[in-house]
C-alpha atoms as a PDB file:
ATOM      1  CA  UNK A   1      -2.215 120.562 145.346  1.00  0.00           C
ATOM      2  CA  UNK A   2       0.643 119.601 142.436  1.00  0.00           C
ATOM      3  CA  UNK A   3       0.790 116.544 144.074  1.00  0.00           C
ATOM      4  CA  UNK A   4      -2.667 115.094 143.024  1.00  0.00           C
ATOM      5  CA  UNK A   5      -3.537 114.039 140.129  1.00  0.00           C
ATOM      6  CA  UNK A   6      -7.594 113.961 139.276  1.00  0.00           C
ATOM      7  CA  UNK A   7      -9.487 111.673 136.846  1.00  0.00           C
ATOM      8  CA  UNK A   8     -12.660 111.777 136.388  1.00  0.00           C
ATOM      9  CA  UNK A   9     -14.930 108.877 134.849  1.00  0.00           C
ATOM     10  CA  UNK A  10     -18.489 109.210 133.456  1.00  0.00           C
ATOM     11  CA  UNK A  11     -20.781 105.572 134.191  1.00  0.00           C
ATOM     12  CA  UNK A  12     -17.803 103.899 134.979  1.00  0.00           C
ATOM     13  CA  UNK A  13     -15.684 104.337 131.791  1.00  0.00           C
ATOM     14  CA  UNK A  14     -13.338 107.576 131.772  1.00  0.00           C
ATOM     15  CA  UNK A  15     -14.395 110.676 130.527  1.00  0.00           C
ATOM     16  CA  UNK A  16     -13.772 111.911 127.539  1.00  0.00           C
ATOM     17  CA  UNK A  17     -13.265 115.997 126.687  1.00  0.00           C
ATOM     18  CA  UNK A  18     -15.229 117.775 124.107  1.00  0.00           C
ATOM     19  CA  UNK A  19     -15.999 121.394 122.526  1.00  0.00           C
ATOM     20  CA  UNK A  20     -18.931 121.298 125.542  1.00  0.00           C
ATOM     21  CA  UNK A  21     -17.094 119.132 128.350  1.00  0.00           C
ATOM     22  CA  UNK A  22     -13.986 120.422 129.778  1.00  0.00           C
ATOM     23  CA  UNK A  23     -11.684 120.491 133.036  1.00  0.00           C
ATOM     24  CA  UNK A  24     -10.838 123.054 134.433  1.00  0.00           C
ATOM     25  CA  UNK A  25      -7.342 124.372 136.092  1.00  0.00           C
ATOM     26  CA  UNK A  26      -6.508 122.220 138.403  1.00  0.00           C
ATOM     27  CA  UNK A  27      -8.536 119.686 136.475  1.00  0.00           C
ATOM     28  CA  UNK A  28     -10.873 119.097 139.929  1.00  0.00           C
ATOM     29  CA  UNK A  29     -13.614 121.312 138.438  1.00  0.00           C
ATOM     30  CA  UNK A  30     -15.819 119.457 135.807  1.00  0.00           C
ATOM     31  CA  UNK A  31     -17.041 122.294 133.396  1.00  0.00           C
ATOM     32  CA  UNK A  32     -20.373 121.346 131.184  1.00  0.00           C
ATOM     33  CA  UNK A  33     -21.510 124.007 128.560  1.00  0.00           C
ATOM     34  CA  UNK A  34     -25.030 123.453 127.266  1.00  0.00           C
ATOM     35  CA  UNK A  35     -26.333 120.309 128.719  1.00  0.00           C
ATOM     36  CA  UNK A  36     -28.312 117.497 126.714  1.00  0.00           C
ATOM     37  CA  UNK A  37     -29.844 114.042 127.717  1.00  0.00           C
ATOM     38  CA  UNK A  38     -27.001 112.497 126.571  1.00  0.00           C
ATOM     39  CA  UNK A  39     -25.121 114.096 129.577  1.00  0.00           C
ATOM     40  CA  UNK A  40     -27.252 112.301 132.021  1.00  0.00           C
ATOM     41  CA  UNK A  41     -25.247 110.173 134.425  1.00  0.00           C
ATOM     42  CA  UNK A  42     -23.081 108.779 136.742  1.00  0.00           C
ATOM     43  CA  UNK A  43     -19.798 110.667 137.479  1.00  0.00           C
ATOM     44  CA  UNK A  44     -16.714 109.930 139.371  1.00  0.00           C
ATOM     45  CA  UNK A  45     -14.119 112.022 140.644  1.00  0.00           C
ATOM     46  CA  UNK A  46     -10.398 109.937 141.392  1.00  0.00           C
ATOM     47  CA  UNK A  47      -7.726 111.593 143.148  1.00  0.00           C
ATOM     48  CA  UNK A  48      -4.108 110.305 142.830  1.00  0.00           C
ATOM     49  CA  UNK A  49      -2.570 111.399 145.603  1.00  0.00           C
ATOM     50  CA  UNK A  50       1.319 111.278 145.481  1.00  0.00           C
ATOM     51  CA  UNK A  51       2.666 110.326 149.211  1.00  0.00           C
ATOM     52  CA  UNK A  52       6.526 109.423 149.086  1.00  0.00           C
ATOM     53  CA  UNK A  53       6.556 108.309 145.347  1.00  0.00           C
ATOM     54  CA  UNK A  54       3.862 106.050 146.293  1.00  0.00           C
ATOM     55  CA  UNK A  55       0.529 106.568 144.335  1.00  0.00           C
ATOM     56  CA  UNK A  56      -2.729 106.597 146.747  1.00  0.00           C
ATOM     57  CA  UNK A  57      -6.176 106.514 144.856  1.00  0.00           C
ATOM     58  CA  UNK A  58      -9.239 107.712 146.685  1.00  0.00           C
ATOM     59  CA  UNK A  59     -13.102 108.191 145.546  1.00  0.00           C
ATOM     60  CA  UNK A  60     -13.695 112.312 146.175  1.00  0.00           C
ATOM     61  CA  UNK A  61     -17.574 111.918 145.189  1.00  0.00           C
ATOM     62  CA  UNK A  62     -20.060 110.818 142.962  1.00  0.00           C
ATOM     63  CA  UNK A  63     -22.104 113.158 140.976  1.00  0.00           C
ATOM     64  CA  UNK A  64     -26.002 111.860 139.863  1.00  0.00           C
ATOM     65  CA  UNK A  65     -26.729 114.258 136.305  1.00  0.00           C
ATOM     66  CA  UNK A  66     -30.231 113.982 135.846  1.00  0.00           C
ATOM     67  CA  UNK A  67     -31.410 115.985 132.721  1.00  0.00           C
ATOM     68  CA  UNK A  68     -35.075 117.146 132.754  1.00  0.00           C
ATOM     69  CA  UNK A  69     -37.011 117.819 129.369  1.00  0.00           C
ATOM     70  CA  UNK A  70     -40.728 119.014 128.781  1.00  0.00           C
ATOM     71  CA  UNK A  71     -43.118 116.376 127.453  1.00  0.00           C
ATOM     72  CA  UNK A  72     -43.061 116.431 123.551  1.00  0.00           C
ATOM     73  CA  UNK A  73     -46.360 114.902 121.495  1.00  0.00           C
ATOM     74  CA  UNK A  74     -45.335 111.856 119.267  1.00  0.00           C
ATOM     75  CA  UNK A  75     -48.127 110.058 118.083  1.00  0.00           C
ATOM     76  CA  UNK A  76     -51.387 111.928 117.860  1.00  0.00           C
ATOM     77  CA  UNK A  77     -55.061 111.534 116.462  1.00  0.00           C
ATOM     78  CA  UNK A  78     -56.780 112.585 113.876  1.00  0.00           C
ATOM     79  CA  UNK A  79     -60.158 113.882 113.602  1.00  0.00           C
ATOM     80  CA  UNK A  80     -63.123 111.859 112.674  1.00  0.00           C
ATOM     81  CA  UNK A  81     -66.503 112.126 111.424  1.00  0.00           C
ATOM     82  CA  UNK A  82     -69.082 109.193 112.154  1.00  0.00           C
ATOM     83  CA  UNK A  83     -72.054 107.597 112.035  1.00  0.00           C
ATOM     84  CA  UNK A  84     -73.420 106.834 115.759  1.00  0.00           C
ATOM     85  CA  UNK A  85     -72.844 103.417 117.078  1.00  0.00           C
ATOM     86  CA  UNK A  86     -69.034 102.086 116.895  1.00  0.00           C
ATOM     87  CA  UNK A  87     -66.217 102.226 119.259  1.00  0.00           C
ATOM     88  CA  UNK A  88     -63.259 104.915 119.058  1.00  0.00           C
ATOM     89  CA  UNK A  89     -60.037 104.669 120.473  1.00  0.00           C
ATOM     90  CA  UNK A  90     -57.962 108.146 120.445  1.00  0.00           C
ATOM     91  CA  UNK A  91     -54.319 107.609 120.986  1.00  0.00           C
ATOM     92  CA  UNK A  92     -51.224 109.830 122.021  1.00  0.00           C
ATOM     93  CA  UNK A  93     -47.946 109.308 123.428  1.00  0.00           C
ATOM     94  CA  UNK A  94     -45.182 111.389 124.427  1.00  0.00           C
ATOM     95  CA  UNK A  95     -41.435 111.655 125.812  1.00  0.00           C
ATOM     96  CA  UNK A  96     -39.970 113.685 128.836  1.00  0.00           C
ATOM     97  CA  UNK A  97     -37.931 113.470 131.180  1.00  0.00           C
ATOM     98  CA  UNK A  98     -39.469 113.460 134.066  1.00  0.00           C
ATOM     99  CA  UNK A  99     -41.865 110.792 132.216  1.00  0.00           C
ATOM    100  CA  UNK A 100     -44.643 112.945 131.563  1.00  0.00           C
ATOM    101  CA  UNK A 101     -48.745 112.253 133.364  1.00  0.00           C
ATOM    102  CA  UNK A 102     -51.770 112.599 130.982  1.00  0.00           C
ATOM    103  CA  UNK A 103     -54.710 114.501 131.087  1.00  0.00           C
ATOM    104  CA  UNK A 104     -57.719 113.911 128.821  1.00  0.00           C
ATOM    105  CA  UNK A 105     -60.232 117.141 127.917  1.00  0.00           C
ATOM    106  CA  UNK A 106     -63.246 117.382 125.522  1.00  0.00           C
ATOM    107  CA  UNK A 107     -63.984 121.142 124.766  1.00  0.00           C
ATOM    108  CA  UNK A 108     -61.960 122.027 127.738  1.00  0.00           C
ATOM    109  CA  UNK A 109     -63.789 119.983 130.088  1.00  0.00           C
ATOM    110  CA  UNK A 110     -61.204 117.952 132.357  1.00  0.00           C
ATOM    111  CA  UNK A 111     -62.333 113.950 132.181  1.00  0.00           C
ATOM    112  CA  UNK A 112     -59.366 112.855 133.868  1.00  0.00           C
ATOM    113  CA  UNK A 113     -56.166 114.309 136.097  1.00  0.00           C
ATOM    114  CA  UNK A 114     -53.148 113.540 135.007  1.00  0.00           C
ATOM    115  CA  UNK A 115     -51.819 109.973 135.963  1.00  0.00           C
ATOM    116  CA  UNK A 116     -49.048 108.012 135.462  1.00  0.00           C
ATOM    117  CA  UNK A 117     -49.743 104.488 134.342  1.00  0.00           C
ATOM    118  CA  UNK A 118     -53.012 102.085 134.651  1.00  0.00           C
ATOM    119  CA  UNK A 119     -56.297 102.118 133.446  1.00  0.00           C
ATOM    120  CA  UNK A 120     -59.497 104.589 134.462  1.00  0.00           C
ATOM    121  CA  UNK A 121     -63.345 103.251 133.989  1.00  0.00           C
ATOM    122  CA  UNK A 122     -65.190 107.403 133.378  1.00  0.00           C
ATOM    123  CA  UNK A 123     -68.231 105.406 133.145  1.00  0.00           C
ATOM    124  CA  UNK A 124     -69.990 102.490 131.017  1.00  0.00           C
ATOM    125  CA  UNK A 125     -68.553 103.759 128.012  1.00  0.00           C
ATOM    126  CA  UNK A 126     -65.653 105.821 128.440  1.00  0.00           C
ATOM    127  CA  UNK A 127     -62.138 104.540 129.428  1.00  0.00           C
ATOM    128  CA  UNK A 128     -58.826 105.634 129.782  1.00  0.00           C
ATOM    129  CA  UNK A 129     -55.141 103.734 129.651  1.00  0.00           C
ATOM    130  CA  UNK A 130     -51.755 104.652 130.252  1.00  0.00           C
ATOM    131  CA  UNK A 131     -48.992 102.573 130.042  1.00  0.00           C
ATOM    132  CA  UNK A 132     -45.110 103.190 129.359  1.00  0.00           C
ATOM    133  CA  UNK A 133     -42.602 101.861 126.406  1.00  0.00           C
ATOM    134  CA  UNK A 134     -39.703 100.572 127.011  1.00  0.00           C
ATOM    135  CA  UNK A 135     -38.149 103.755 125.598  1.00  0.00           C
ATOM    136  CA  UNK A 136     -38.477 106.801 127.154  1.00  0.00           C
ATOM    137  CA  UNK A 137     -42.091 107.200 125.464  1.00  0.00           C
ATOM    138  CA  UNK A 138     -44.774 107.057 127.307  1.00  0.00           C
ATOM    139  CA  UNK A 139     -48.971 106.561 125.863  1.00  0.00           C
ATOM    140  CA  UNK A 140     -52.759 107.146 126.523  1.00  0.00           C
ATOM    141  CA  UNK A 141     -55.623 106.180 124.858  1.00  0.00           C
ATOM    142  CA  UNK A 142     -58.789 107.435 125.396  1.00  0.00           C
ATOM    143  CA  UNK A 143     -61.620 104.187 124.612  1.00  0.00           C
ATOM    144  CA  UNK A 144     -65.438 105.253 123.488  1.00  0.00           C
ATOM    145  CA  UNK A 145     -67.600 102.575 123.135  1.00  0.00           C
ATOM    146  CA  UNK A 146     -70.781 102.858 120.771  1.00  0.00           C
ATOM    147  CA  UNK A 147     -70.517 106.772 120.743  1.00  0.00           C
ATOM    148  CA  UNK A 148     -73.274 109.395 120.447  1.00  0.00           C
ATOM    149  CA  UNK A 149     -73.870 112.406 119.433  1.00  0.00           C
ATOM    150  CA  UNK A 150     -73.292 113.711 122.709  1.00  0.00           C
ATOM    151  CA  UNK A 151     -69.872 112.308 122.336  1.00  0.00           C
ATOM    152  CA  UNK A 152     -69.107 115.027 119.557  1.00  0.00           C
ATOM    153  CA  UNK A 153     -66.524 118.071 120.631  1.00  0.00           C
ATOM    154  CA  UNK A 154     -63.043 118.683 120.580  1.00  0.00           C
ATOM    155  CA  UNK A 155     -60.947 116.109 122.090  1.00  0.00           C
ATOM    156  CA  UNK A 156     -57.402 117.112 123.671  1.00  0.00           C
ATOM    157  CA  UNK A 157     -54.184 115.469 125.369  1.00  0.00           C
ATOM    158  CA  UNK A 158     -52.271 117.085 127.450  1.00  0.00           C
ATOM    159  CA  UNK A 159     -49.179 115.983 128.491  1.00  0.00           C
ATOM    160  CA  UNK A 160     -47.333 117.442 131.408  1.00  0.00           C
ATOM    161  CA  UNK A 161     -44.418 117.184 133.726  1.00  0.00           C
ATOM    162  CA  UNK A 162     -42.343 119.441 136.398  1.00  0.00           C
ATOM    163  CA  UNK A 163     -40.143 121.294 133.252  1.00  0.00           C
ATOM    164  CA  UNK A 164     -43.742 121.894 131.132  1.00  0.00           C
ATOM    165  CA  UNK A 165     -46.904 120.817 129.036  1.00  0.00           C
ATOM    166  CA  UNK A 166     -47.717 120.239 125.482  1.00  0.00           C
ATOM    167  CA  UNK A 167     -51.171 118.976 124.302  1.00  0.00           C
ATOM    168  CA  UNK A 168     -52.674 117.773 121.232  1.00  0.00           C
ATOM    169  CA  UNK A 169     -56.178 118.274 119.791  1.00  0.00           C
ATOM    170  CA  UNK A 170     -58.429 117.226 117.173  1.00  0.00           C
ATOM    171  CA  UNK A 171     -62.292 117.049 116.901  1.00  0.00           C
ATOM    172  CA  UNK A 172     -64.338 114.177 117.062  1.00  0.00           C
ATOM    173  CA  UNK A 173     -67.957 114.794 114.864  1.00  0.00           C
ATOM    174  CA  UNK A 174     -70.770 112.349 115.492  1.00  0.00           C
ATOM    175  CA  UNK A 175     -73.832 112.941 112.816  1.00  0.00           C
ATOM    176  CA  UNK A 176     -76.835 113.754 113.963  1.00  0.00           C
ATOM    177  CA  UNK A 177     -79.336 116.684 114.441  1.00  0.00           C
ATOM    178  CA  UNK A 178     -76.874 119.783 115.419  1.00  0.00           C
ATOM    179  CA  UNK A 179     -77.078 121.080 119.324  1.00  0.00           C
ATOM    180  CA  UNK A 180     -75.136 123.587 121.594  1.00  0.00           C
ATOM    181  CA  UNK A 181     -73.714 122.743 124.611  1.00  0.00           C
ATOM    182  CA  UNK A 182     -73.942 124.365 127.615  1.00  0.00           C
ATOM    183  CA  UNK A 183     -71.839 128.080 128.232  1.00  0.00           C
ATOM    184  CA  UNK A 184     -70.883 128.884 131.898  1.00  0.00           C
ATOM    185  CA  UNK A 185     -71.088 132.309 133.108  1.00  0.00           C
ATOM    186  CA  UNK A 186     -68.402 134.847 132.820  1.00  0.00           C
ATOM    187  CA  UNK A 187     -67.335 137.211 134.832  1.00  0.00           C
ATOM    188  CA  UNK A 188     -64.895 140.290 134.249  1.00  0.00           C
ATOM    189  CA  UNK A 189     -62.911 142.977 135.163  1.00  0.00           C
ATOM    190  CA  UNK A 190     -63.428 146.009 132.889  1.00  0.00           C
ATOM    191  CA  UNK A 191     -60.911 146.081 130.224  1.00  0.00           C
ATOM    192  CA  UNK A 192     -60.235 142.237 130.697  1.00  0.00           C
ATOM    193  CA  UNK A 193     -60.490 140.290 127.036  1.00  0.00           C
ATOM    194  CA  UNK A 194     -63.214 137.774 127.294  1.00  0.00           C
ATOM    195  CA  UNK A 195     -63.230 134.762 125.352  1.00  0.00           C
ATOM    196  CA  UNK A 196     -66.651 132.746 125.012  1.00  0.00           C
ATOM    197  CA  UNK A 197     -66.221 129.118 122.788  1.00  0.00           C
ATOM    198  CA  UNK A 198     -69.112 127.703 121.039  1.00  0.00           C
ATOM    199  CA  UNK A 199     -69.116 124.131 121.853  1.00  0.00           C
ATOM    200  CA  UNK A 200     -71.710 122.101 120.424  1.00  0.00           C
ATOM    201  CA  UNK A 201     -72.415 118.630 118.666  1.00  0.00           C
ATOM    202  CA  UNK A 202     -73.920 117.150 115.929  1.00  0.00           C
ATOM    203  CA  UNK A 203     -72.854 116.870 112.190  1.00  0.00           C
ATOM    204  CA  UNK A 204     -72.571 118.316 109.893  1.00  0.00           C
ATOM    205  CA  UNK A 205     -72.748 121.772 110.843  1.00  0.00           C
ATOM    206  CA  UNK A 206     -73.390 124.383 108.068  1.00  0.00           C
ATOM    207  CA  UNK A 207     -72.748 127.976 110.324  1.00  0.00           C
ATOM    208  CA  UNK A 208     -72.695 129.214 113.793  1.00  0.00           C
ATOM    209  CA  UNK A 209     -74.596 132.444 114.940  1.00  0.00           C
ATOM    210  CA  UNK A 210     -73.829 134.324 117.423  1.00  0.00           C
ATOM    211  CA  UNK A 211     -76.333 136.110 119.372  1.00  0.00           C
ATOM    212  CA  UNK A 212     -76.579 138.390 122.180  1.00  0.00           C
ATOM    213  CA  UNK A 213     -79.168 138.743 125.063  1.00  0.00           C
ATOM    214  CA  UNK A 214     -81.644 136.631 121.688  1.00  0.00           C
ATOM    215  CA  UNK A 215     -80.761 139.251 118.855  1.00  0.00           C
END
């Protein structure tokens, strides 16, 4: 094939080589060592074809480079200790690419699957938005309104998308008179590790006991 010539163009403009972006031998092969978002696009692939010392130019193919990443926490929450009554907003955002869905837990209890944009009534007092940036960055904001005690526990977002997860937690402490919250039961192999939390609510909180079968 010494008799075409092949260009190749990147969004429109022509490509430029690199230490990572290269052609290779006959220059038809477009060679891309470690990828990053910045490699996302459109490419093009020209061939010059030589007929008769006439140039011809035809379009080979177009190439769509879509980069994926796993969501990454930006803004985050902080834990909080109050008296009961106001409202509480608890805030996180994240990039990825796909644009990551949120999920909202409080110890490990799922109060919403993961969605991608909108707004979620939980009940009377409990909300949850989602809404996108004009950046890649996407947020969710979990709303309490006059919160309890019951309200206390640890509060986690977890963002996720097809590449991975990555979550954020932080307790929320309402005062009040101290109380335990329910424990499902466990079962297990033999030899399996078991791991039992302690949820509870109510602050402040001096110790927790464990106790087995009420010793």
């Amino acid at each position: 094939m010494s008799n075409v010539d092949f260009i190749w163009f990147k969004n429109g403009k022509l490509l430029q080589r690199n230490s990572r972006i290269n052609l290779l031998p006959p220059q038809h092969k477009l060679q891309i060592f470690n990828a990053k978002l910045e490699d996302q696009g459109v490419y093009q692939c020209f061939a010059e074809v030589k007929v008769e010392e006439h140039f011809v130019e035809v379009v080979l193919i177009f190439y769509f480079i879509l980069l994926a990443s796993a969501p990454e926490i930006v803004q985050t929450f902080i834990s909080q200790s109050l008296q009961p009554g106001p409202s509480v907003s608890l805030k996180c955002s994240a990039t990825g690419n796909p644009t990551p869905s949120f999920a909202w837990f409080v110890d490990d209890v799922l109060l919403s699957p993961g969605v991608d944009q909108g707004y979620q009534q939980l009940h009377t007092r409990i909300s949850i938005g989602f809404y996108q940036l004009q950046s890649s960055e996407k947020v969710s904001h979990l709303n309490i309104s006059q919160v309890r005690r019951g309200d206390s526990g640890a509060y986690r977002c977890e963002a996720s998308n097809l590449v991975g997860k990555s979550f954020h937690s932080a307790r929320l402490n309402i005062y009040g008179p101290i109380f335990v919250k329910e424990m499902k039961a466990i079962t297990l192999a033999a030899g399996e590790n078991a791991w039992i939390p302690c949820h509870y609510g109510g602050f402040p909180v001096d110790k927790v006991v464990w106790q087995k079968d009420s010793r």
